[in-house]
C-alpha atoms as a PDB file:
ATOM      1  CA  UNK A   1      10.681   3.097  20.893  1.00  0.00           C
ATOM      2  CA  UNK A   2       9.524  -0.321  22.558  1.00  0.00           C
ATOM      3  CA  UNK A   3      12.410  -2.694  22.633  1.00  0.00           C
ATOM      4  CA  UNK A   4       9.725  -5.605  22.556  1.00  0.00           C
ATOM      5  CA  UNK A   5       8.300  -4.673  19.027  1.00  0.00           C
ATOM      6  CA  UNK A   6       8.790  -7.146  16.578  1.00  0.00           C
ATOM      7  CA  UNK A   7       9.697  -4.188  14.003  1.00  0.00           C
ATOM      8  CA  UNK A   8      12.362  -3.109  16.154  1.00  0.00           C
ATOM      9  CA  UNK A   9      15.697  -4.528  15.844  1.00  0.00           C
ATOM     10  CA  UNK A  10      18.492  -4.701  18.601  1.00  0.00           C
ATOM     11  CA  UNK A  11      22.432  -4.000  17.047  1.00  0.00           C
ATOM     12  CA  UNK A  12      24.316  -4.443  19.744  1.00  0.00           C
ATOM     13  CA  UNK A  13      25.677  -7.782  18.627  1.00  0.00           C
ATOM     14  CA  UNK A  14      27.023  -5.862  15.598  1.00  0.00           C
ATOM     15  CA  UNK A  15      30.246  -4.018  15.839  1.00  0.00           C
ATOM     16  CA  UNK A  16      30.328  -0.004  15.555  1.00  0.00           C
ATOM     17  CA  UNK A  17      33.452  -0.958  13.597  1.00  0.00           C
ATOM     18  CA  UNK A  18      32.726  -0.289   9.755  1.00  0.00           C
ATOM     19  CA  UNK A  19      32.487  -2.958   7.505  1.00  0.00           C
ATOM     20  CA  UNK A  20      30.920  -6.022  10.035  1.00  0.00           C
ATOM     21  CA  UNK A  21      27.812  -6.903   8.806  1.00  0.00           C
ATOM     22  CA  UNK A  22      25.266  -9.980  10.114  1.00  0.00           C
ATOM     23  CA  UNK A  23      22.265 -11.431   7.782  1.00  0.00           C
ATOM     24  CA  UNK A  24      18.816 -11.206   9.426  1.00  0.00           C
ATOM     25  CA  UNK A  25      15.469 -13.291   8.530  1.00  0.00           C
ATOM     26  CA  UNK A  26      12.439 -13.140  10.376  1.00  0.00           C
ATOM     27  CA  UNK A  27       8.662 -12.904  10.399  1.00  0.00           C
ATOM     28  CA  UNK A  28       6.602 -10.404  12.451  1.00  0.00           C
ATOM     29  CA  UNK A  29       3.076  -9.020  12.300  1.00  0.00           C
ATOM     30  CA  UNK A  30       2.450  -6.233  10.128  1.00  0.00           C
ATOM     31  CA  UNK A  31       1.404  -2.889  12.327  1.00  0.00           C
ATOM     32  CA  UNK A  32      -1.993  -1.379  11.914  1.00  0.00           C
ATOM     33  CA  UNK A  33      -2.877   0.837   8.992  1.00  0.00           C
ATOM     34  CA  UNK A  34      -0.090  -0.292   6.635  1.00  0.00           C
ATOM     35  CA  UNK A  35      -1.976   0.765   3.492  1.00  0.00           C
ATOM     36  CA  UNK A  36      -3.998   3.051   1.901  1.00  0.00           C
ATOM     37  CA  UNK A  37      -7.941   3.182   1.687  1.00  0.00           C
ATOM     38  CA  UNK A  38      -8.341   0.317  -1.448  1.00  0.00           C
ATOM     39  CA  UNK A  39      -5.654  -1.924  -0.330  1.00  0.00           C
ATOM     40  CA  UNK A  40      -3.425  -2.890   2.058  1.00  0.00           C
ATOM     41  CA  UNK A  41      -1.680  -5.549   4.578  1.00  0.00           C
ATOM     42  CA  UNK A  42      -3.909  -6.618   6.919  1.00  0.00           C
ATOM     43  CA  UNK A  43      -3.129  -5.782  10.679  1.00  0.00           C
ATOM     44  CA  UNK A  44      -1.153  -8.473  12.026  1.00  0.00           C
ATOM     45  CA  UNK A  45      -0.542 -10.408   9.066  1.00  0.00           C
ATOM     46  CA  UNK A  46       2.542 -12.004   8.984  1.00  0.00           C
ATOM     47  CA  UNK A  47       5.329  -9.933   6.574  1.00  0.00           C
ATOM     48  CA  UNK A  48       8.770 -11.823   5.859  1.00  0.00           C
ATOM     49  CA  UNK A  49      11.986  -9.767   6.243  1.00  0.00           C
ATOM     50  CA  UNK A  50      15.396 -10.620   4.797  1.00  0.00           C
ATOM     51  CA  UNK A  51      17.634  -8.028   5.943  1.00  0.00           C
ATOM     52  CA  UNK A  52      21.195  -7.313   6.062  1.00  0.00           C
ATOM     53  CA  UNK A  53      22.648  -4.788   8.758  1.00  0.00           C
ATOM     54  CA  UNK A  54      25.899  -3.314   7.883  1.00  0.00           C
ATOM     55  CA  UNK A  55      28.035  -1.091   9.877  1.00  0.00           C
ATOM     56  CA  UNK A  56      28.951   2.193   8.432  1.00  0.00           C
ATOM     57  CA  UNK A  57      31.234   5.243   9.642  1.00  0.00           C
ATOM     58  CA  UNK A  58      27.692   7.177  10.537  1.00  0.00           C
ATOM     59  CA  UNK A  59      25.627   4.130  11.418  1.00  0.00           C
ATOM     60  CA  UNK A  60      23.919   1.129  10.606  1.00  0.00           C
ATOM     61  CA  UNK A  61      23.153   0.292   6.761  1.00  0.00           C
ATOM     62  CA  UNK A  62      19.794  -1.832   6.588  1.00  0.00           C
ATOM     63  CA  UNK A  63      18.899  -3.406   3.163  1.00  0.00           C
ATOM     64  CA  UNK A  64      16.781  -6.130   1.761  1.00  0.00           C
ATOM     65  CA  UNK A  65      13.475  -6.976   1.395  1.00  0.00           C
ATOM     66  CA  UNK A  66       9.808  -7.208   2.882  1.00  0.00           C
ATOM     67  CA  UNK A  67       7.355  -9.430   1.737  1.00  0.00           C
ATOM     68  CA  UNK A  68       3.675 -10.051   2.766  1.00  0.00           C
ATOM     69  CA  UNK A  69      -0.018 -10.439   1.404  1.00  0.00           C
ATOM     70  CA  UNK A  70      -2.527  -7.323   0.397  1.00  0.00           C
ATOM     71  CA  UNK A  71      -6.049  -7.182   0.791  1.00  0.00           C
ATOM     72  CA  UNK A  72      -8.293  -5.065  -1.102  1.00  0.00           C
ATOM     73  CA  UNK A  73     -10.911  -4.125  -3.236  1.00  0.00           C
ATOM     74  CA  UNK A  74     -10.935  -3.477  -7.176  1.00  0.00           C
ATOM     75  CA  UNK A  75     -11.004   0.450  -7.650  1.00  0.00           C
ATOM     76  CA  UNK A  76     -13.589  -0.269 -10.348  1.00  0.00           C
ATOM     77  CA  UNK A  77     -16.051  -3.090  -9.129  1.00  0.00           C
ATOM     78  CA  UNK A  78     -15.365  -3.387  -5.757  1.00  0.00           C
ATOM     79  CA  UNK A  79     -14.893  -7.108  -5.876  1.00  0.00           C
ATOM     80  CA  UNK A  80     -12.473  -8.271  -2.773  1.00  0.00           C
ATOM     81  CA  UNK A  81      -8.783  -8.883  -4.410  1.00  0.00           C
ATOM     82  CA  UNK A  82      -5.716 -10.346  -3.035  1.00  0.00           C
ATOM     83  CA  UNK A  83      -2.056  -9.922  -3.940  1.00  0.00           C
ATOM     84  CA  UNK A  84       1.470 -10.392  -2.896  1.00  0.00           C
ATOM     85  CA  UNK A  85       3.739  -7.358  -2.241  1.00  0.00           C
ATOM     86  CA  UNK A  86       7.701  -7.383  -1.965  1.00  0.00           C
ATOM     87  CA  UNK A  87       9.120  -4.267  -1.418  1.00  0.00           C
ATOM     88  CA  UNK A  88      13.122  -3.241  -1.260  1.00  0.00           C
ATOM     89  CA  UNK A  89      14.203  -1.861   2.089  1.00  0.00           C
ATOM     90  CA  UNK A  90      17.601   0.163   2.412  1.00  0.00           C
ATOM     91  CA  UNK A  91      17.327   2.447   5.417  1.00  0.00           C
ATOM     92  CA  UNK A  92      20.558   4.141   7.035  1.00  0.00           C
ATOM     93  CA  UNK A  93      20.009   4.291  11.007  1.00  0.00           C
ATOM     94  CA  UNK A  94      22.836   7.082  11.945  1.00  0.00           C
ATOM     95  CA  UNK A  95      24.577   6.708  15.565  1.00  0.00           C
ATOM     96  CA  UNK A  96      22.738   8.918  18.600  1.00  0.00           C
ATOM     97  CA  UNK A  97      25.683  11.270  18.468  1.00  0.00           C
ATOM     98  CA  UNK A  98      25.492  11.969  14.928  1.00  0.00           C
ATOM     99  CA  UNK A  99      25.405  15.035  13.479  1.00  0.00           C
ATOM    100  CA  UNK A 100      23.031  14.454  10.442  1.00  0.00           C
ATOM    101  CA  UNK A 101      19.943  16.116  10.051  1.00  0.00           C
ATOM    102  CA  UNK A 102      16.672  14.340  11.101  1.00  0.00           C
ATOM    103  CA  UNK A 103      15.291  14.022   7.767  1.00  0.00           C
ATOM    104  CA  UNK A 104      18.886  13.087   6.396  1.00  0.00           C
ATOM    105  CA  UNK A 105      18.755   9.823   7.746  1.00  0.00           C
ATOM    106  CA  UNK A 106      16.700   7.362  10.864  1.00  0.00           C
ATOM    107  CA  UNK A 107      18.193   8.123  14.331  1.00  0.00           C
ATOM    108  CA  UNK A 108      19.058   4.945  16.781  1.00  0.00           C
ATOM    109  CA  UNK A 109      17.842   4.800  19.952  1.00  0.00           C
ATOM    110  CA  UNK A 110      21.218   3.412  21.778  1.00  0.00           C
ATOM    111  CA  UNK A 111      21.477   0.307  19.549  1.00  0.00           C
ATOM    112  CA  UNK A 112      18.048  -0.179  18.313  1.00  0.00           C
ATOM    113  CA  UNK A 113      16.696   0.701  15.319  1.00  0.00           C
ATOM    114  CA  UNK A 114      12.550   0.745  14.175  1.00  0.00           C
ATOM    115  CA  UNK A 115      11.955  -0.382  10.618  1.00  0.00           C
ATOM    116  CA  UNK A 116       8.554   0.661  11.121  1.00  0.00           C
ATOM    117  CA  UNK A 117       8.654   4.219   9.652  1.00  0.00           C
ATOM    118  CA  UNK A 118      11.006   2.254   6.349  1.00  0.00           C
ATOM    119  CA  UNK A 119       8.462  -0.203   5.632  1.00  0.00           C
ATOM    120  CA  UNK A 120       6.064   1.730   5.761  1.00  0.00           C
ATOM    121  CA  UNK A 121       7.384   4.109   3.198  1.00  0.00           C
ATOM    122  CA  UNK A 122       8.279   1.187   1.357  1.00  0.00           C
ATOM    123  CA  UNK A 123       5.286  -0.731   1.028  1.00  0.00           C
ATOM    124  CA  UNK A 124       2.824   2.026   0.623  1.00  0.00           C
ATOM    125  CA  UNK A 125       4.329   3.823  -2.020  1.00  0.00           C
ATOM    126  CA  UNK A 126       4.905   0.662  -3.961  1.00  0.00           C
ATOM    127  CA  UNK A 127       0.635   0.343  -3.508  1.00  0.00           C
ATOM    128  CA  UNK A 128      -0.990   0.926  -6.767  1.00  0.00           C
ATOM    129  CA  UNK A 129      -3.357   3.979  -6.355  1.00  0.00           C
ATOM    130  CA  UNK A 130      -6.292   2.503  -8.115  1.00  0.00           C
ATOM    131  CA  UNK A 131      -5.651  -1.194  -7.630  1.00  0.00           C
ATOM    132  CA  UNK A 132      -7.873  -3.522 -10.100  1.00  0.00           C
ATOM    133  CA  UNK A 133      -8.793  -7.302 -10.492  1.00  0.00           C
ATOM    134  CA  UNK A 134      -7.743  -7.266 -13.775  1.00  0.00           C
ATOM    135  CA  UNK A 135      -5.928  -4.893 -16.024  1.00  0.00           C
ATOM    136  CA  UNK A 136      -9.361  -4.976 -18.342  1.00  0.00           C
ATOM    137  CA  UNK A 137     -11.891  -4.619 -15.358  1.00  0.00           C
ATOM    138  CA  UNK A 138     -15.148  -3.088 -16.975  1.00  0.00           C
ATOM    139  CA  UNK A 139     -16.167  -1.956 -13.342  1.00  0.00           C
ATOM    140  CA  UNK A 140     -20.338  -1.314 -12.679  1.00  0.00           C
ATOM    141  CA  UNK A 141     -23.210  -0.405 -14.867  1.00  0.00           C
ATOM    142  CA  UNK A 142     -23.660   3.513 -13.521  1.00  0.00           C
ATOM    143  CA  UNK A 143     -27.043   3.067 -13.345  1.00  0.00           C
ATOM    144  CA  UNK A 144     -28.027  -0.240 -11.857  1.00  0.00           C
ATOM    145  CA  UNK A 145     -24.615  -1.342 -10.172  1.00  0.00           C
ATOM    146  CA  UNK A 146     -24.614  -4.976 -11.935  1.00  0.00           C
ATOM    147  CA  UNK A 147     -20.552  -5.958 -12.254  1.00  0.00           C
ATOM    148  CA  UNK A 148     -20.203  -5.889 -16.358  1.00  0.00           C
ATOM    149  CA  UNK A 149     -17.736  -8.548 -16.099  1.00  0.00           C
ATOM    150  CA  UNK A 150     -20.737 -10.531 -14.980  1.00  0.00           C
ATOM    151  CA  UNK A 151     -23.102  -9.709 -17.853  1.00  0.00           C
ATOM    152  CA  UNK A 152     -20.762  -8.331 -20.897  1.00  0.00           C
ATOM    153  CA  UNK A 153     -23.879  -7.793 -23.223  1.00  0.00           C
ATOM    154  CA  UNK A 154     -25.846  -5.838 -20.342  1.00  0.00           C
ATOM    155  CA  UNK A 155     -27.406  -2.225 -21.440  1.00  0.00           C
ATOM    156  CA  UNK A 156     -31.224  -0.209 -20.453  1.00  0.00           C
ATOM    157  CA  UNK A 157     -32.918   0.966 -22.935  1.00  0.00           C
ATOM    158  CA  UNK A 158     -32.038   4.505 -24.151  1.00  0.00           C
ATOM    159  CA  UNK A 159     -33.286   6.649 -21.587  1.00  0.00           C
ATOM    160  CA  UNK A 160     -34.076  10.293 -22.356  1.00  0.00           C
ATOM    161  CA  UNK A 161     -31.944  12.987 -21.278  1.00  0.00           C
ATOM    162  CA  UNK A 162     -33.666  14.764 -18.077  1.00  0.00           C
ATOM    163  CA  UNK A 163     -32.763  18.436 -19.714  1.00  0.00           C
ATOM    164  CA  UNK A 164     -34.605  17.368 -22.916  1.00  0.00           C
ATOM    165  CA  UNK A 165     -37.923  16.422 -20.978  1.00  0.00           C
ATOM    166  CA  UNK A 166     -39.897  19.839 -21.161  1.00  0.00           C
ATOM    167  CA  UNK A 167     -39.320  19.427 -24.966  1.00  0.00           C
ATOM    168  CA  UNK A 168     -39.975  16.423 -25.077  1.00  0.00           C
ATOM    169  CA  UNK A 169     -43.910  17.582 -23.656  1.00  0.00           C
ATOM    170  CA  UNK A 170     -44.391  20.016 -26.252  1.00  0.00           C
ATOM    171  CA  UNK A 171     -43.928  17.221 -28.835  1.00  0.00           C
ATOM    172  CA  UNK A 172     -46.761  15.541 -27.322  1.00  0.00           C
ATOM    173  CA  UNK A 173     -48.604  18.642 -26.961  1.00  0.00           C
ATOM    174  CA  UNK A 174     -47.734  19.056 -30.768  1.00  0.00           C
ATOM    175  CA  UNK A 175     -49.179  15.349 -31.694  1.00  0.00           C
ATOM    176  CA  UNK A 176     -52.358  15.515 -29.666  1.00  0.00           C
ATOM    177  CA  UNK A 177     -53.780  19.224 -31.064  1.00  0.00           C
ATOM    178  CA  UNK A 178     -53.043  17.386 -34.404  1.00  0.00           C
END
């Protein structure tokens, strides 16, 4: 853990003593590959936290919130989108020398804690899976591409089915001996 990472927080002004608690706000840039292939926070955008650490019997209570911009692409015309996220953070960071399990609870490194790994959970689950640019997005024509949102009358002429084609030549066959 890098002491100098803006996603890492240092305790030590905060008590081991249970129930002493300090309010945090600050801004730092948002790690690489926050996100999933459609959308996500752009590497070192700026994300907003508003935290409160607590001290606890087995550690350090972190709640509060994150909140940043997403950049994507709608799922169904691939027009660029932006949003706003704000996700809820509550993370317990358990002492070196405690004895819960590793996926109990995060483990501090002396006093420091990451909030890396809990934002990331965070924000990425809260992502919607098939993000769109609005909740009625038509999407493409399937055969020439053209964004129906664009041109809401747009349609080809009906083209024949490909496994109706050698049919379709013995009705011309039929029409010509004629």
């Amino acid at each position: 853990m890098d002491p100098r990472s803006p996603l890492v927080i240092d305790t030590h002004e905060l008590s081991r003593r249970a129930g002493s608690q300090r309010e945090v706000s600050f801004t730092a840039a948002a790690p690489a590959d926050l996100g999933i292939d459609v959308i996500g926070v752009p590497e070192g955008d700026p994300i907003q936290f508003d935290l409160r650490l607590e001290s606890v019997v087995e550690g350090v209570l972190v709640t509060g919130s994150a909140s940043g911009r997403l950049v994507g692409e709608c799922a169904r015309c691939l027009v660029d989108i932006e949003d706003e996220f704000l996700a809820d953070v509550q993370e317990l960071y358990v002492y070196p020398e405690s004895e819960a399990e590793p996926d109990e609870a995060s483990r501090m490194e002396g006093d420091l804690i990451d909030l890396e790994p809990a934002l990331r959970d965070q924000v990425v689950l809260a992502l919607p899976f098939q993000p769109l640019c609005t909740d009625d997005c038509p999407g493409l024509c399937p055969e020439c591409g053209v964004r129906l949102v664009e041109e809401p009358g747009h349609k080809h002429e009906d083209a024949a089915d490909p496994r109706w084609a050698a049919l379709g030549g013995l009705l011309q066959n039929d029409q010509q001996d004629n």
